[in-house]
C-alpha atoms as a PDB file:
ATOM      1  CA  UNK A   1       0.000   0.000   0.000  1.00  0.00           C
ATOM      2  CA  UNK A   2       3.023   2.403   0.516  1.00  0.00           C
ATOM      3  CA  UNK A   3       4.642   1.631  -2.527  1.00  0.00           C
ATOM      4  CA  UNK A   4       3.630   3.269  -6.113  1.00  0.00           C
ATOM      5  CA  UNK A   5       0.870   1.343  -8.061  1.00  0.00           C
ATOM      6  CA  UNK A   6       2.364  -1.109 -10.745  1.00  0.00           C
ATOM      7  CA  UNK A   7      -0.042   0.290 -13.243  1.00  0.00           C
ATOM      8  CA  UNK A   8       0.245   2.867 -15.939  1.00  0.00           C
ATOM      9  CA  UNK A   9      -1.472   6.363 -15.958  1.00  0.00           C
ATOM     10  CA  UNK A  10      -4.848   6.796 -16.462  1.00  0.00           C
ATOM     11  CA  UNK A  11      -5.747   3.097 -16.784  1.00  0.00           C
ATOM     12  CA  UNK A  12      -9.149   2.575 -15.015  1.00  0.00           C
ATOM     13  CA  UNK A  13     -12.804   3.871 -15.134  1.00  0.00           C
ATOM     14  CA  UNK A  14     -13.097   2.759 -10.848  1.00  0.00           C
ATOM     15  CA  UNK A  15     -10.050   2.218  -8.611  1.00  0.00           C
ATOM     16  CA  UNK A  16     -11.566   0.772  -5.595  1.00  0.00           C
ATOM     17  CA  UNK A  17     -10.395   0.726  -2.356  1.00  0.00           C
ATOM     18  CA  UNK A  18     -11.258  -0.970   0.120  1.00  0.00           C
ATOM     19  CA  UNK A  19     -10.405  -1.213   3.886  1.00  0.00           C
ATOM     20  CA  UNK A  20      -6.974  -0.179   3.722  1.00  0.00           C
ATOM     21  CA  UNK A  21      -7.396   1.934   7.238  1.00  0.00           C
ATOM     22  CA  UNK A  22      -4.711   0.525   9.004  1.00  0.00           C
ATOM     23  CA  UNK A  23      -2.284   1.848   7.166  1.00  0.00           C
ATOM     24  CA  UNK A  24      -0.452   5.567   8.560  1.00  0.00           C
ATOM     25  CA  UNK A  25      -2.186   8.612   8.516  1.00  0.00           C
ATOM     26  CA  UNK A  26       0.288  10.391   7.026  1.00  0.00           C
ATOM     27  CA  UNK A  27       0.396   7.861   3.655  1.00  0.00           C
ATOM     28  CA  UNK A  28      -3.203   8.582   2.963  1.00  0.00           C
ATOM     29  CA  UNK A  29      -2.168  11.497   0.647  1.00  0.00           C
ATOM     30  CA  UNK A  30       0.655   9.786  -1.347  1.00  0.00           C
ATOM     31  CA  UNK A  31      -1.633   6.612  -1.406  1.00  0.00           C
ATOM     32  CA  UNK A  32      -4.653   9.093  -3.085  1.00  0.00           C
ATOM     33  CA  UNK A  33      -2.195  10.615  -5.200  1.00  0.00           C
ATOM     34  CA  UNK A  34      -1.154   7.159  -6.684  1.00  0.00           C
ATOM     35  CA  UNK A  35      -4.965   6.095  -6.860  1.00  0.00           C
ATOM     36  CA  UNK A  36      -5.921   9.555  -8.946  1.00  0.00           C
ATOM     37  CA  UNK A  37      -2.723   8.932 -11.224  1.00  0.00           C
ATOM     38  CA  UNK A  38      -3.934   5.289 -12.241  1.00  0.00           C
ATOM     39  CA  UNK A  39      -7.739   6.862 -13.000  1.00  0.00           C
ATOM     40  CA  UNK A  40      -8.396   8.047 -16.259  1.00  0.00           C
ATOM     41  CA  UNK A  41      -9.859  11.819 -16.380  1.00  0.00           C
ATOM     42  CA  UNK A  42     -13.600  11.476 -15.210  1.00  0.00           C
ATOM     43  CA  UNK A  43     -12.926   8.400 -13.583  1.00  0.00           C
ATOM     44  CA  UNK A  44     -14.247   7.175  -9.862  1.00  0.00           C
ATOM     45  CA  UNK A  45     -11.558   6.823  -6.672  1.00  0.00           C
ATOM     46  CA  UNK A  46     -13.763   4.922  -4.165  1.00  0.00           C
ATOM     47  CA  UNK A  47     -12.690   4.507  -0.732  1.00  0.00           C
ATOM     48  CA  UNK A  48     -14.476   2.237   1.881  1.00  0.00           C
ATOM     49  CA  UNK A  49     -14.016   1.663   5.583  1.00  0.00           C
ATOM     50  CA  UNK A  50     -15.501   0.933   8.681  1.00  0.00           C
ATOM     51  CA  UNK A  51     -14.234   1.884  12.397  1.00  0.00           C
ATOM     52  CA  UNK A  52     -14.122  -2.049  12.728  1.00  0.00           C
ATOM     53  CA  UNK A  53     -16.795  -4.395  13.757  1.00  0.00           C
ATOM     54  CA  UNK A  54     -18.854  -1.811  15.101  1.00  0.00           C
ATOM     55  CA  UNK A  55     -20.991  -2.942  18.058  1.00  0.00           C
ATOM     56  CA  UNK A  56     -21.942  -6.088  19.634  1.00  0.00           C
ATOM     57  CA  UNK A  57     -23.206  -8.030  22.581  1.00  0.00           C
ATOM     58  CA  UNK A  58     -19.930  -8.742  23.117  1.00  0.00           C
ATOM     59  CA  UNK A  59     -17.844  -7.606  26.166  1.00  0.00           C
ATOM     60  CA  UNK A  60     -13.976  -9.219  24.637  1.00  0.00           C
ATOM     61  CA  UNK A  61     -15.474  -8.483  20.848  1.00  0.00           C
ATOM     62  CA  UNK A  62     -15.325  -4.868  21.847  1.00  0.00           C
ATOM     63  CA  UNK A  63     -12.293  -5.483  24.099  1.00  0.00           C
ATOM     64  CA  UNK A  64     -10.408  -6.509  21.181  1.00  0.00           C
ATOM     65  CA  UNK A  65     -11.533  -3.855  18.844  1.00  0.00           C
ATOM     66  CA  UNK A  66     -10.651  -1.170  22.049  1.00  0.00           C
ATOM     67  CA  UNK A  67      -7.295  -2.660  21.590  1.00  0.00           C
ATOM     68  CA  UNK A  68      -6.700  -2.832  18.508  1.00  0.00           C
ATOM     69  CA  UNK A  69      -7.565   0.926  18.306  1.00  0.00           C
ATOM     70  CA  UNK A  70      -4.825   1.530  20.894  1.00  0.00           C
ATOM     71  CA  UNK A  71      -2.558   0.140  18.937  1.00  0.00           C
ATOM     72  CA  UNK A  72      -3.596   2.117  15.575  1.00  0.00           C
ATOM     73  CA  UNK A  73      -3.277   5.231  18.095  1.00  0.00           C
ATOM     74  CA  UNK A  74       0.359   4.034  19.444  1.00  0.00           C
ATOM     75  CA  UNK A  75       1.323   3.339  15.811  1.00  0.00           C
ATOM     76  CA  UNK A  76       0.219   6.633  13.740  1.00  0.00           C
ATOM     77  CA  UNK A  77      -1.926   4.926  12.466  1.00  0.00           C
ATOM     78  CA  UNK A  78      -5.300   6.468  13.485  1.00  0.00           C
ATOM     79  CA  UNK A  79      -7.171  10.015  12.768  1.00  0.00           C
ATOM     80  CA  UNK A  80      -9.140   9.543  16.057  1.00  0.00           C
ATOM     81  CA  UNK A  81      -8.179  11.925  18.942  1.00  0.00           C
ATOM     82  CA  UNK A  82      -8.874   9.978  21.508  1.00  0.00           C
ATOM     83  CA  UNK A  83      -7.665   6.497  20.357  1.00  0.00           C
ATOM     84  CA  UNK A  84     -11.359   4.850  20.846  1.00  0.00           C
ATOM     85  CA  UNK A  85     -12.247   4.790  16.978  1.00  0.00           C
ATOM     86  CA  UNK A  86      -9.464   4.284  14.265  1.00  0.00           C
ATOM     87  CA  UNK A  87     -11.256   7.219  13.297  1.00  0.00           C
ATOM     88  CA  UNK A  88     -10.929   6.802   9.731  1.00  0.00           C
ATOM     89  CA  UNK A  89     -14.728   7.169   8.848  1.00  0.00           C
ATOM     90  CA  UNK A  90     -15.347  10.817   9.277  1.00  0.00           C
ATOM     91  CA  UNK A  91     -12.129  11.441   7.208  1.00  0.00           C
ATOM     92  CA  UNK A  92     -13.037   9.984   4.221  1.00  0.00           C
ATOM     93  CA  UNK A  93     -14.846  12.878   2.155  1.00  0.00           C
ATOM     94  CA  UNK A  94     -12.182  15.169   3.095  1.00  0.00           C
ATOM     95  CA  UNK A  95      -9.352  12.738   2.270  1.00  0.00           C
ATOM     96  CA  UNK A  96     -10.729  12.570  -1.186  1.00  0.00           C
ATOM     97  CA  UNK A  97     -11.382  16.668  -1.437  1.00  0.00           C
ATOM     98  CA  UNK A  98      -7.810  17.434  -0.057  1.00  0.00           C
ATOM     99  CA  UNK A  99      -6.421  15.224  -2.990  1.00  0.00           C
ATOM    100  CA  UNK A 100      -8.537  17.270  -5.401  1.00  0.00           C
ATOM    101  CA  UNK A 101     -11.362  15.017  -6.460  1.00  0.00           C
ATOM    102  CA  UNK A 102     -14.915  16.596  -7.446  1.00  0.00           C
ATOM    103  CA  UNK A 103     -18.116  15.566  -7.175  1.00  0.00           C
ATOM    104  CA  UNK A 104     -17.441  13.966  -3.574  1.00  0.00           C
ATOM    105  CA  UNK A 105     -20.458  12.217  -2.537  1.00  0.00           C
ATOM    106  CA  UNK A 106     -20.658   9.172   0.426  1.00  0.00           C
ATOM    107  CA  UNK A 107     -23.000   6.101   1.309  1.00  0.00           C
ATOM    108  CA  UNK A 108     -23.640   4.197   4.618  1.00  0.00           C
ATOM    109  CA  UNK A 109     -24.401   0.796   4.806  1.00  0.00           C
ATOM    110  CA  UNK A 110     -24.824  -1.634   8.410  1.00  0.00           C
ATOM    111  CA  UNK A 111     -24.462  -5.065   8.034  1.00  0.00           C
ATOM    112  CA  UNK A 112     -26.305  -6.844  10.481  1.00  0.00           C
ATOM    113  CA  UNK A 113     -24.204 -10.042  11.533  1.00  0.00           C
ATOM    114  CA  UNK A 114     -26.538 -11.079  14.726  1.00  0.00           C
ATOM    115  CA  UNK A 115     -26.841 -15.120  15.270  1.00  0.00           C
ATOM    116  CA  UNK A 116     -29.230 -16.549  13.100  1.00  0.00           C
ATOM    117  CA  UNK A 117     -28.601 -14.195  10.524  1.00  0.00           C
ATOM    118  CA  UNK A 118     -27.466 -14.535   6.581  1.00  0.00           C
ATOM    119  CA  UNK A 119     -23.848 -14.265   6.537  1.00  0.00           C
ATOM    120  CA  UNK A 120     -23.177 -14.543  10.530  1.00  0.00           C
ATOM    121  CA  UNK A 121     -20.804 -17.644  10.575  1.00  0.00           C
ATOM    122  CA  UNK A 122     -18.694 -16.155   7.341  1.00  0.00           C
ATOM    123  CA  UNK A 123     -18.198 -12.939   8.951  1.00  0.00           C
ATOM    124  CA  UNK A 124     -17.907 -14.129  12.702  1.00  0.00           C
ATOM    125  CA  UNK A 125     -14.597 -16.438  11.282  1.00  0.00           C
ATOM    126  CA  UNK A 126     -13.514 -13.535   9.130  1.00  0.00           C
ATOM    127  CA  UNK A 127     -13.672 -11.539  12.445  1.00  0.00           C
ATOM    128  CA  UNK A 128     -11.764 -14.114  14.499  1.00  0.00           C
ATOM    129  CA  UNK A 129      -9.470 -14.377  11.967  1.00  0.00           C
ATOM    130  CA  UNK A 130      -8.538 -11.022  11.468  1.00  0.00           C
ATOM    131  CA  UNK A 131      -8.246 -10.751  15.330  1.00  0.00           C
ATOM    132  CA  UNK A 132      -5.514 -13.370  15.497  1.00  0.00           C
ATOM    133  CA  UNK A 133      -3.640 -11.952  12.584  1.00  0.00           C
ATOM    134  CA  UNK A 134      -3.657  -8.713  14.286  1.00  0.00           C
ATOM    135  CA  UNK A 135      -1.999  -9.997  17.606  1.00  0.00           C
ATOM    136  CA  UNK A 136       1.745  -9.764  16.504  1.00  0.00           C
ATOM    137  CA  UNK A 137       0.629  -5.887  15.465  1.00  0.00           C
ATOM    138  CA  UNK A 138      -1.217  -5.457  19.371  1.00  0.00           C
ATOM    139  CA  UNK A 139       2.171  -7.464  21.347  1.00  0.00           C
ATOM    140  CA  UNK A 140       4.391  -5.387  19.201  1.00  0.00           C
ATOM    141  CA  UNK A 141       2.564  -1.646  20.620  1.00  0.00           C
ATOM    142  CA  UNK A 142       2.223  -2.961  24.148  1.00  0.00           C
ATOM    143  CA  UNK A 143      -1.362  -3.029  24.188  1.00  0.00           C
ATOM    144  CA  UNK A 144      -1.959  -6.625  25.968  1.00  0.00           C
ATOM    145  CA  UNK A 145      -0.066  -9.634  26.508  1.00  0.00           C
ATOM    146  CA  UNK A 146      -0.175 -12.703  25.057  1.00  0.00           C
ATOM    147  CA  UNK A 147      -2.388 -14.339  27.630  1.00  0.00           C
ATOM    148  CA  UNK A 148      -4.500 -11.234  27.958  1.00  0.00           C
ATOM    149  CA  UNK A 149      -5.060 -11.628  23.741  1.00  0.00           C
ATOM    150  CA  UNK A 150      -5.569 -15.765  23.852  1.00  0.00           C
ATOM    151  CA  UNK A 151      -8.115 -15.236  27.001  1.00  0.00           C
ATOM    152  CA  UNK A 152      -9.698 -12.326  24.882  1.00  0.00           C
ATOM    153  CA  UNK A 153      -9.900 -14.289  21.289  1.00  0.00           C
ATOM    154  CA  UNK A 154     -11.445 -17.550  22.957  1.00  0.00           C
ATOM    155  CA  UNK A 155     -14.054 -15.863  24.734  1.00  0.00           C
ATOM    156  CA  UNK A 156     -14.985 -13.530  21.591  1.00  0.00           C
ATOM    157  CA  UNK A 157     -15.358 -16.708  19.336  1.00  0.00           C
ATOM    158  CA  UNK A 158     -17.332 -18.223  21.634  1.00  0.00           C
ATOM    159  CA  UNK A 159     -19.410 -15.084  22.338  1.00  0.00           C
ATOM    160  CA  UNK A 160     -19.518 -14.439  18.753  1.00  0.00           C
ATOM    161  CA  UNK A 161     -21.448 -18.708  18.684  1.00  0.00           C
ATOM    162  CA  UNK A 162     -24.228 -17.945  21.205  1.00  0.00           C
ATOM    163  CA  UNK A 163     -28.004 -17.504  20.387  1.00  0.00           C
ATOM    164  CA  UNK A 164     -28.428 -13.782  21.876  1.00  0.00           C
ATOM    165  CA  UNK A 165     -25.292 -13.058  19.934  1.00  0.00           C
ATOM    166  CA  UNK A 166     -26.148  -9.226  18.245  1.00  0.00           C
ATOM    167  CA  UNK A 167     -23.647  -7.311  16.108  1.00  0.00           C
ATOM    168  CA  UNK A 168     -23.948  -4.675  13.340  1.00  0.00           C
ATOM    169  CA  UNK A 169     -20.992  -2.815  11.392  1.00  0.00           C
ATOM    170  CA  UNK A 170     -21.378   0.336  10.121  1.00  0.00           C
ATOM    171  CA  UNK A 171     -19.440   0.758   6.689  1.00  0.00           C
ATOM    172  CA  UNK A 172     -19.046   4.456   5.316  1.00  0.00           C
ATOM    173  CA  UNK A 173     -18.144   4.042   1.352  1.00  0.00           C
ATOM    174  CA  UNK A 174     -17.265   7.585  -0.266  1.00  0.00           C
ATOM    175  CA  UNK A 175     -16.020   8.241  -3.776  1.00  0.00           C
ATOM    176  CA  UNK A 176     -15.020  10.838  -6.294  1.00  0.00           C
ATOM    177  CA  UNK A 177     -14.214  11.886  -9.416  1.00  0.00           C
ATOM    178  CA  UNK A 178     -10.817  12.449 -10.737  1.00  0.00           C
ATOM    179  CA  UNK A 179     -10.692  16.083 -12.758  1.00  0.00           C
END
């Protein structure tokens, strides 16, 4: 993501991009910069991110997301003041503005992934998943130990498996046109 795009100039009608949040705040407008180069005139940079899994029934679920937004904090790595959102969300329309796009417009979407509902086992192992990928990145800014993160991840998954299970994530996508 920090590197230039292996494509030539004004090659696509869309470049698409999709939760790249993570990455440092201060890359955003070199990252932009490469995504407008790659767009053809007239064509669509569309950026879409959520401040995580947005908000459960779960007690480690948010936990883990309350750490992992440390550790964004700790690493540069979040446009949230505080450190209790990544933060990235509200900064998308102006991201796309202050790298000179027009006609700047933005959707929100929720995905409901309660128990019971369509799509609730995918996304519960994506979330697991992406939970124990992410421990290296928490141990590494101090944020828990190891213990503190395998106590955390078991009880999430098995939150995450129970009948009164509720979660929805909130998903901002915004988009706009290169000159």
């Amino acid at each position: 993501m920090l590197q230039p795009l292996q494509f030539p100039a004004n090659s696509f009608d869309l470049v698409n991009s999709r939760f790249v949040g993570f990455m440092p705040t201060k890359a955003w407008p070199t990252y932009l910069q490469e995504c407008l180069r790659i767009a053809r005139p007239g064509g669509i940079i569309r950026l879409v991110e959520s401040e995580w899994w947005g908000l459960s029934t779960s007690l480690a679920l948010e936990k883990q997301a309350g750490l992992l937004v440390q550790a964004l904090k700790k690493a540069g790595q979040s446009f949230s003041a505080s450190g209790n959102q990544a933060g990235i969300t509200p900064m998308l329309r102006s991201l796309l503005r202050d790298a000179g796009c027009n006609n700047i417009q933005h959707m929100a979407h929720a995905i409901d992934y309660s128990f019971g509902e369509e799509g609730h086992q995918a996304f519960c192992k994506d979330c697991a998943l992406a939970y124990r990928f992410a421990q290296p990145f928490l141990l590494s800014n101090g944020v828990a130990t190891q213990e503190e993160l395998d106590r955390i991840q078991q009880q999430l998954e098995w939150d995450m498996m129970q009948e009164d299970f509720r979660g929805v994530m909130f998903i901002l996508t915004a988009w706009g046109q290169k000159p």
